[in-house]
N, C-alpha and C. Protein backbone atom coordinates (compact mmCIF):
# COMPACT_ATOMS: atom_id res chain seq x y z
N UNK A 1 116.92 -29.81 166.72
CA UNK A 1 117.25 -31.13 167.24
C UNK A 1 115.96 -31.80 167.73
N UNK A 2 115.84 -33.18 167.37
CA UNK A 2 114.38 -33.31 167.62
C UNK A 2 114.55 -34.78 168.87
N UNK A 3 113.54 -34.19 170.24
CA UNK A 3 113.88 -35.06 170.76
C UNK A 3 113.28 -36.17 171.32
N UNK A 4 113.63 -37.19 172.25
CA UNK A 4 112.64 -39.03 172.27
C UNK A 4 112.89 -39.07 173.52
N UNK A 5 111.71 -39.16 173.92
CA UNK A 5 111.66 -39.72 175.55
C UNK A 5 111.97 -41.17 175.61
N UNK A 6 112.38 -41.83 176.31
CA UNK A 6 113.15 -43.05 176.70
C UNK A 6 112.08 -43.34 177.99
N UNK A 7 111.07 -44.23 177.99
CA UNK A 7 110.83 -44.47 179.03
C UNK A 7 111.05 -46.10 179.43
N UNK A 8 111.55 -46.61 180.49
CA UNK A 8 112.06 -47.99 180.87
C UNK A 8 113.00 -48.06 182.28
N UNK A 9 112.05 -49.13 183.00
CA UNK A 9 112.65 -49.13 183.99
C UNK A 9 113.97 -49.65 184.74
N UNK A 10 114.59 -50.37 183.18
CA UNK A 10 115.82 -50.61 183.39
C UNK A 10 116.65 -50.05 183.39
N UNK A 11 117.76 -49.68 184.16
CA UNK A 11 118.41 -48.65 184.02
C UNK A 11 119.69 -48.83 182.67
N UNK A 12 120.60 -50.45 182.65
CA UNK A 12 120.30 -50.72 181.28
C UNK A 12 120.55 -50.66 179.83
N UNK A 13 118.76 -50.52 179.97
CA UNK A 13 118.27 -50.35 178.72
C UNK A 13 117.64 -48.73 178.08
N UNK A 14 117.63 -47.96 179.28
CA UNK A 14 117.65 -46.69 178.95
C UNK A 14 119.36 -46.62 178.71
N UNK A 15 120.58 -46.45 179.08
CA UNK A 15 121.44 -46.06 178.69
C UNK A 15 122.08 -46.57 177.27
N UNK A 16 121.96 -48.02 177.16
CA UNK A 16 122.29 -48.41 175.76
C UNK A 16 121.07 -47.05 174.37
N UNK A 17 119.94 -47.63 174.68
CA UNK A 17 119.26 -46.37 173.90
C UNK A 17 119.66 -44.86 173.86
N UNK A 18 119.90 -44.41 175.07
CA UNK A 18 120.19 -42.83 174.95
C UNK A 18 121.34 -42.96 174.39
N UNK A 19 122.61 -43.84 174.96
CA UNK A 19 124.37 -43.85 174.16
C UNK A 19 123.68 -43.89 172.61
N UNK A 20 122.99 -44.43 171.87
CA UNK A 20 122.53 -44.97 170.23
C UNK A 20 122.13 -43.73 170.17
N UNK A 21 121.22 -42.70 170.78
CA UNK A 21 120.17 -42.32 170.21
C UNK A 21 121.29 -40.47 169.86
N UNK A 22 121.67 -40.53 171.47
CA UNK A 22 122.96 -39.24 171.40
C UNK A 22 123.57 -38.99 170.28
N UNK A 23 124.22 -40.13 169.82
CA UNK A 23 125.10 -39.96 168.86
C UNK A 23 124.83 -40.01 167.57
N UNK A 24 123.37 -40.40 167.72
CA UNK A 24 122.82 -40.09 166.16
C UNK A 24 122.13 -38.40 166.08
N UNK A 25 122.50 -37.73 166.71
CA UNK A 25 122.04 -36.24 167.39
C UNK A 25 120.46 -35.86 167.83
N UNK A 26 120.30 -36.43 168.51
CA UNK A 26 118.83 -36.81 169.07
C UNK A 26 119.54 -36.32 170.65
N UNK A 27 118.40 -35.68 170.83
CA UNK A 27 118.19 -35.00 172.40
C UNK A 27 117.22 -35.99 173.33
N UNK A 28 117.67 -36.51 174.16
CA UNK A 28 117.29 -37.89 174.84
C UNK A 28 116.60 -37.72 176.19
N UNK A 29 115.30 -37.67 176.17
CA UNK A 29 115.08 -37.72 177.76
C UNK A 29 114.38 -39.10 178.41
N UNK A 30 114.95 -39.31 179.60
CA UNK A 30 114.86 -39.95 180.41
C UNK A 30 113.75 -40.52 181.25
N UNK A 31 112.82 -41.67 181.37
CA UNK A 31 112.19 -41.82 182.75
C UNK A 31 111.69 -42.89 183.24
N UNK A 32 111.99 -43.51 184.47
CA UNK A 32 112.13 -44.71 184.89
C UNK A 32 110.80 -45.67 185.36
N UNK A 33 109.52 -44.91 185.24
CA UNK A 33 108.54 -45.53 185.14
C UNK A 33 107.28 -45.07 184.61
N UNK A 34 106.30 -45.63 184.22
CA UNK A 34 105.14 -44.95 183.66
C UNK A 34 104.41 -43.59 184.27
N UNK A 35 104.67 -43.35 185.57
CA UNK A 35 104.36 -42.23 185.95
C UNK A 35 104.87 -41.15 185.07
N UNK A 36 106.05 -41.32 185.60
CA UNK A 36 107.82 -40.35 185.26
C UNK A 36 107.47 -39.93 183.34
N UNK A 37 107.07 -41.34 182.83
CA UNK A 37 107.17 -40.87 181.38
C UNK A 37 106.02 -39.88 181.04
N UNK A 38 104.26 -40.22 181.42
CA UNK A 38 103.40 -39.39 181.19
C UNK A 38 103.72 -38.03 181.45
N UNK A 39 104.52 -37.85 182.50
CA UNK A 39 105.03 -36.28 183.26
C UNK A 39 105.36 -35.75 182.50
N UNK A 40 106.69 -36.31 182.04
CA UNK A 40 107.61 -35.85 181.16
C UNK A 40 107.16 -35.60 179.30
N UNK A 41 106.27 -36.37 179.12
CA UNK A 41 105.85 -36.45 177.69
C UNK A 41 105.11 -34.93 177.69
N UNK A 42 104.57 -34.95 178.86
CA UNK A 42 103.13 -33.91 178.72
C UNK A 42 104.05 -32.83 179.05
N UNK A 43 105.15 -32.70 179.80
CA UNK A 43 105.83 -31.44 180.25
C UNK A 43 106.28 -31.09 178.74
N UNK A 44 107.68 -31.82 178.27
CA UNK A 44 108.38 -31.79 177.11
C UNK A 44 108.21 -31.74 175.70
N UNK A 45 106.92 -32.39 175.77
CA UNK A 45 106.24 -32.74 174.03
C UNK A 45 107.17 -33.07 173.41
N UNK A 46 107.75 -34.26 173.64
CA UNK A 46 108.79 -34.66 173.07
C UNK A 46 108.47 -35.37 171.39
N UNK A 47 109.35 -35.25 170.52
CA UNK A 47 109.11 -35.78 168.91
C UNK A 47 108.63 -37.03 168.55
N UNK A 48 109.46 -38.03 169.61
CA UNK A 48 109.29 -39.79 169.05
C UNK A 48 109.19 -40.02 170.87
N UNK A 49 108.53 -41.09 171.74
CA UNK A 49 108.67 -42.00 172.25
C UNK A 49 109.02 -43.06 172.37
N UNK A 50 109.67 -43.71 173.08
CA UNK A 50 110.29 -45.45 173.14
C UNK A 50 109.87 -45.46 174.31
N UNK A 51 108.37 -46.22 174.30
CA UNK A 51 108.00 -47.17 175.64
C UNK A 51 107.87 -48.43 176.06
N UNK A 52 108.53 -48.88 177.26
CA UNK A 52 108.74 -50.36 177.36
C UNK A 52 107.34 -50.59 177.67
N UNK A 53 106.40 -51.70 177.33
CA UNK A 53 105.50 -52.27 178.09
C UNK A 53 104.70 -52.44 179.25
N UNK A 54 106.28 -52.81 180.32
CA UNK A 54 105.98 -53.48 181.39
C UNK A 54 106.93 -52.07 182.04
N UNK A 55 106.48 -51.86 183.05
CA UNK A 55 107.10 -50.91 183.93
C UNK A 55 105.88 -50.51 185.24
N UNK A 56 107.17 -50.14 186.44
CA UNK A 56 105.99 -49.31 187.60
C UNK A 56 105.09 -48.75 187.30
N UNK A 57 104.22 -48.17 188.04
CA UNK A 57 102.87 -47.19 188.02
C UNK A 57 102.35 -47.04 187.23
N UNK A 58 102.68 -47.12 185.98
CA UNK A 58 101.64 -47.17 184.93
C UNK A 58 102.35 -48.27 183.94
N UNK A 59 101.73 -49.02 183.14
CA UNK A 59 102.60 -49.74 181.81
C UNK A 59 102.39 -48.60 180.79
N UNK A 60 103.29 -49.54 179.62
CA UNK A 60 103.10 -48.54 178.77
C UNK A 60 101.95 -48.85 177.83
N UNK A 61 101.13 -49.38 177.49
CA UNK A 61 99.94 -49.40 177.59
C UNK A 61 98.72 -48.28 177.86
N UNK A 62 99.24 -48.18 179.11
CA UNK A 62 98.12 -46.88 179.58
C UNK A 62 98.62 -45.36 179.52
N UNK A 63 99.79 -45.87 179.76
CA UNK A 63 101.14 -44.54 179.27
C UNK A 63 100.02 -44.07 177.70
N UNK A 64 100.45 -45.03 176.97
CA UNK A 64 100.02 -44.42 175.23
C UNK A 64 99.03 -43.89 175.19
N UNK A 65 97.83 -45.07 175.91
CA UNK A 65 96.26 -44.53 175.85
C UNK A 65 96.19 -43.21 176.95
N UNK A 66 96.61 -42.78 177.31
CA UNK A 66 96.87 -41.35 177.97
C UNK A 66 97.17 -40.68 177.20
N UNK A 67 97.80 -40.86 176.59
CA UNK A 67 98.61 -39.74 176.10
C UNK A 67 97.70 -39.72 174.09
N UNK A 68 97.08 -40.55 173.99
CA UNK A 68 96.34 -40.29 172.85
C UNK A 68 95.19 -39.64 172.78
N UNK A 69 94.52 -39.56 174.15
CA UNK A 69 93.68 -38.91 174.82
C UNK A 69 93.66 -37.20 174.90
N UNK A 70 95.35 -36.95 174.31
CA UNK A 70 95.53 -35.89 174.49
C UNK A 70 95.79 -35.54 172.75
N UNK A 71 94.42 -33.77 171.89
CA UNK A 71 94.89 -34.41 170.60
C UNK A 71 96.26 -33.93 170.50
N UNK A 72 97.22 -33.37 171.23
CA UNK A 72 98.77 -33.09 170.96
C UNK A 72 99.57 -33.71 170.77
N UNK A 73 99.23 -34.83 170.97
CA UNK A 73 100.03 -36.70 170.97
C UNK A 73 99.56 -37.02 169.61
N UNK A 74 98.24 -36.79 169.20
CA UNK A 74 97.68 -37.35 168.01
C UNK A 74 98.71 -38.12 166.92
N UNK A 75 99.55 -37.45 166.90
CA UNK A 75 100.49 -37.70 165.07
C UNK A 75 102.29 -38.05 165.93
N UNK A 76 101.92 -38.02 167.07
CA UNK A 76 103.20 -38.32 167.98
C UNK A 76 103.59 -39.82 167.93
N UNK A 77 104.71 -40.14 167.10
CA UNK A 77 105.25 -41.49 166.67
C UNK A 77 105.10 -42.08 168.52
N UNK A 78 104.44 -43.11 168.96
CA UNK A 78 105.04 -44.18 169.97
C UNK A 78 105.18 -45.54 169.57
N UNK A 79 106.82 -45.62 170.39
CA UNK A 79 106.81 -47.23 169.53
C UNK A 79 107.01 -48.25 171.19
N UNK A 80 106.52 -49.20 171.12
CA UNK A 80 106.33 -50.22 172.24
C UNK A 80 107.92 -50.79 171.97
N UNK A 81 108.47 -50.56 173.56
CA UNK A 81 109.59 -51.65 173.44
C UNK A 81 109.33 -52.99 174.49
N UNK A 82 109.41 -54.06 174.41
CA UNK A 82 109.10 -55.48 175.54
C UNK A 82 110.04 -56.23 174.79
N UNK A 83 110.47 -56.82 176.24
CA UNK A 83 111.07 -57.98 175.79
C UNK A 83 110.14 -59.29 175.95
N UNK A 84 109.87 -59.41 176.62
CA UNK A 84 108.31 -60.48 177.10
C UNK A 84 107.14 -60.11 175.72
N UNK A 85 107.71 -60.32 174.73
CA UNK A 85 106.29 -60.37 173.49
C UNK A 85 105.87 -61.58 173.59
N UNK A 86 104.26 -61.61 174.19
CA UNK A 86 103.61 -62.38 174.13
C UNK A 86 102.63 -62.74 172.80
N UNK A 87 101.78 -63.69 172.57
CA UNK A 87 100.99 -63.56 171.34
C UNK A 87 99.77 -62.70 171.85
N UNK A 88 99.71 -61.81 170.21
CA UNK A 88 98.69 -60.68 170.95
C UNK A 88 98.65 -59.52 171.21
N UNK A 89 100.40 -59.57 171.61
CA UNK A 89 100.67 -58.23 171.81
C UNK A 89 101.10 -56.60 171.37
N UNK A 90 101.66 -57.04 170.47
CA UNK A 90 101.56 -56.29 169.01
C UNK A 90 100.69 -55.92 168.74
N UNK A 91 99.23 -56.53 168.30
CA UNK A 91 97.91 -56.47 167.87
C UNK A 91 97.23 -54.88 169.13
N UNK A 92 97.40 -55.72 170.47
CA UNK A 92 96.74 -54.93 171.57
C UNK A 92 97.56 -53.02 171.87
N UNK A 93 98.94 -53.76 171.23
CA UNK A 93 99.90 -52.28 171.16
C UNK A 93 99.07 -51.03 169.80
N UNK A 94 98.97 -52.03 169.68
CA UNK A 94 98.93 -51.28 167.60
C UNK A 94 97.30 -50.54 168.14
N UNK A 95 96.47 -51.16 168.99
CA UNK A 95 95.24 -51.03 168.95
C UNK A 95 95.15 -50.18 170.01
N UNK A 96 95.78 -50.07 170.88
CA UNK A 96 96.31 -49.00 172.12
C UNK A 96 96.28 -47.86 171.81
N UNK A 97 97.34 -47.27 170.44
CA UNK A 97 97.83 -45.78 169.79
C UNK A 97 99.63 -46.38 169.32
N UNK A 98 99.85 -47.20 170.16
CA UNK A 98 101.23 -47.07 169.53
C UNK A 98 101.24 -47.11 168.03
N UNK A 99 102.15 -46.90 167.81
CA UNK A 99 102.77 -46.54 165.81
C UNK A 99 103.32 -47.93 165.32
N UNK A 100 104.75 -48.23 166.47
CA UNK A 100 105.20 -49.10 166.19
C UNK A 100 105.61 -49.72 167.32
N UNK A 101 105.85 -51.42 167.14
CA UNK A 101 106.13 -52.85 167.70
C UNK A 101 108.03 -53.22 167.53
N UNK A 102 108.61 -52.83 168.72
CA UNK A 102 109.86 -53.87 168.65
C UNK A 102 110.43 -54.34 169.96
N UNK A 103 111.05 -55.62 169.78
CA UNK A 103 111.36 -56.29 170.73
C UNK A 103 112.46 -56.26 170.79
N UNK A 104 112.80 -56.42 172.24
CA UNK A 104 114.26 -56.61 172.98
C UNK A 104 114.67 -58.02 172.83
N UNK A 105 115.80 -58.22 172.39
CA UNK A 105 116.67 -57.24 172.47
C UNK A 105 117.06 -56.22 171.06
N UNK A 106 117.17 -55.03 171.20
CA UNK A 106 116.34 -54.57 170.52
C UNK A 106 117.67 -54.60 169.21
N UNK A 107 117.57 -54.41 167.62
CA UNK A 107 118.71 -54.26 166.64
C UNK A 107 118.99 -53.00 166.62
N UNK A 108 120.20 -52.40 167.55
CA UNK A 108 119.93 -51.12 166.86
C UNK A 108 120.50 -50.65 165.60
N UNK A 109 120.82 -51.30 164.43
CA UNK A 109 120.55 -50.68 163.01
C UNK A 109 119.32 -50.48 162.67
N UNK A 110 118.09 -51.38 162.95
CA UNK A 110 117.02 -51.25 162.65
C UNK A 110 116.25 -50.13 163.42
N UNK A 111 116.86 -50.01 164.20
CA UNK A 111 116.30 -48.91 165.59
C UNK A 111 116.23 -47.40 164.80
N UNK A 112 117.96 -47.54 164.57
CA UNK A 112 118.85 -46.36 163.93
C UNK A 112 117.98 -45.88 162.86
N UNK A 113 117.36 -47.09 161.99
CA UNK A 113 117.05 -46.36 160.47
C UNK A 113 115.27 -46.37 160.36
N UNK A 114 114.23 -47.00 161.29
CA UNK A 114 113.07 -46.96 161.71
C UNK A 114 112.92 -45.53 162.55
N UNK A 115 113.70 -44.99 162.95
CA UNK A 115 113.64 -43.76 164.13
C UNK A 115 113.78 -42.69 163.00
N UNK A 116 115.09 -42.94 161.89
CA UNK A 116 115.36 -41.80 160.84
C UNK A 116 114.25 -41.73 159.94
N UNK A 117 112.99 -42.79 159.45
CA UNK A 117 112.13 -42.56 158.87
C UNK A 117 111.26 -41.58 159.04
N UNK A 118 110.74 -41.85 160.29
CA UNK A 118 110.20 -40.87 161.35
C UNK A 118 110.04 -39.02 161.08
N UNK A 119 111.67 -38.89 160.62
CA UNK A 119 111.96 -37.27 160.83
C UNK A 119 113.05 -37.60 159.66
N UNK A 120 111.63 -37.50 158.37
CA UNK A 120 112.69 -37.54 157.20
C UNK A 120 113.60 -35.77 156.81
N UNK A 121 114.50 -36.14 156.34
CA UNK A 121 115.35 -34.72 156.43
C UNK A 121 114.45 -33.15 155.56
């Protein structure tokens, strides 16, 4: 079972994602701000990330560039979630380490079948 850290400080928008992500049999972990997610990424080594942007103690931003810093992250899918896409930001994500760019609110068919690329069978 391969599993995706959820990091976002909405409470939300982590549950709509984990309800999507559960039932597509994905093991879902949880964490409510950029601290919480670096912890957890580096504890768990989790498969895929979903990081919001904007969040407490760390954004996700520095979340990624942390964690690319590390080479165990190297080939570790992160995809930026914001709802606030500014111009630019995509570009500065992409140039960060993230993989991939999507905005809230987010489609989840496109979520569903961008995540299944990921961990082709």
């Amino acid at each position: 079972m391969k599993t995706i850290l959820i990091a976002d400080d909405r409470d939300a928008s982590r549950e709509l994602l984990r309800t999507v992500l559960t039932a597509e049999g994905y093991y879902v972990v949880e964490a409510a701000d950029g601290g919480e997610a670096l912890a957890k990424a580096q504890a768990m080594r989790p498969d895929l990330i979903l990081l919001d942007l904007q969040m407490p103690v760390m954004d996700g931003f520095a979340v990624a560039a942390a964690l690319r810093q590390d080479p165990g992250f190297a080939t570790t899918p992160i995809v930026a979630l914001t709802a606030s896409a500014m111009q630019g930001d995509r570009e500065k994500a992409l140039a960060t380490g993230f993989t991939a760019y999507i905005t809230k609110p987010v489609r989840l068919a496109s979520l569903r079948t961008e995540i299944a690329g990921w961990f082709p069978a």
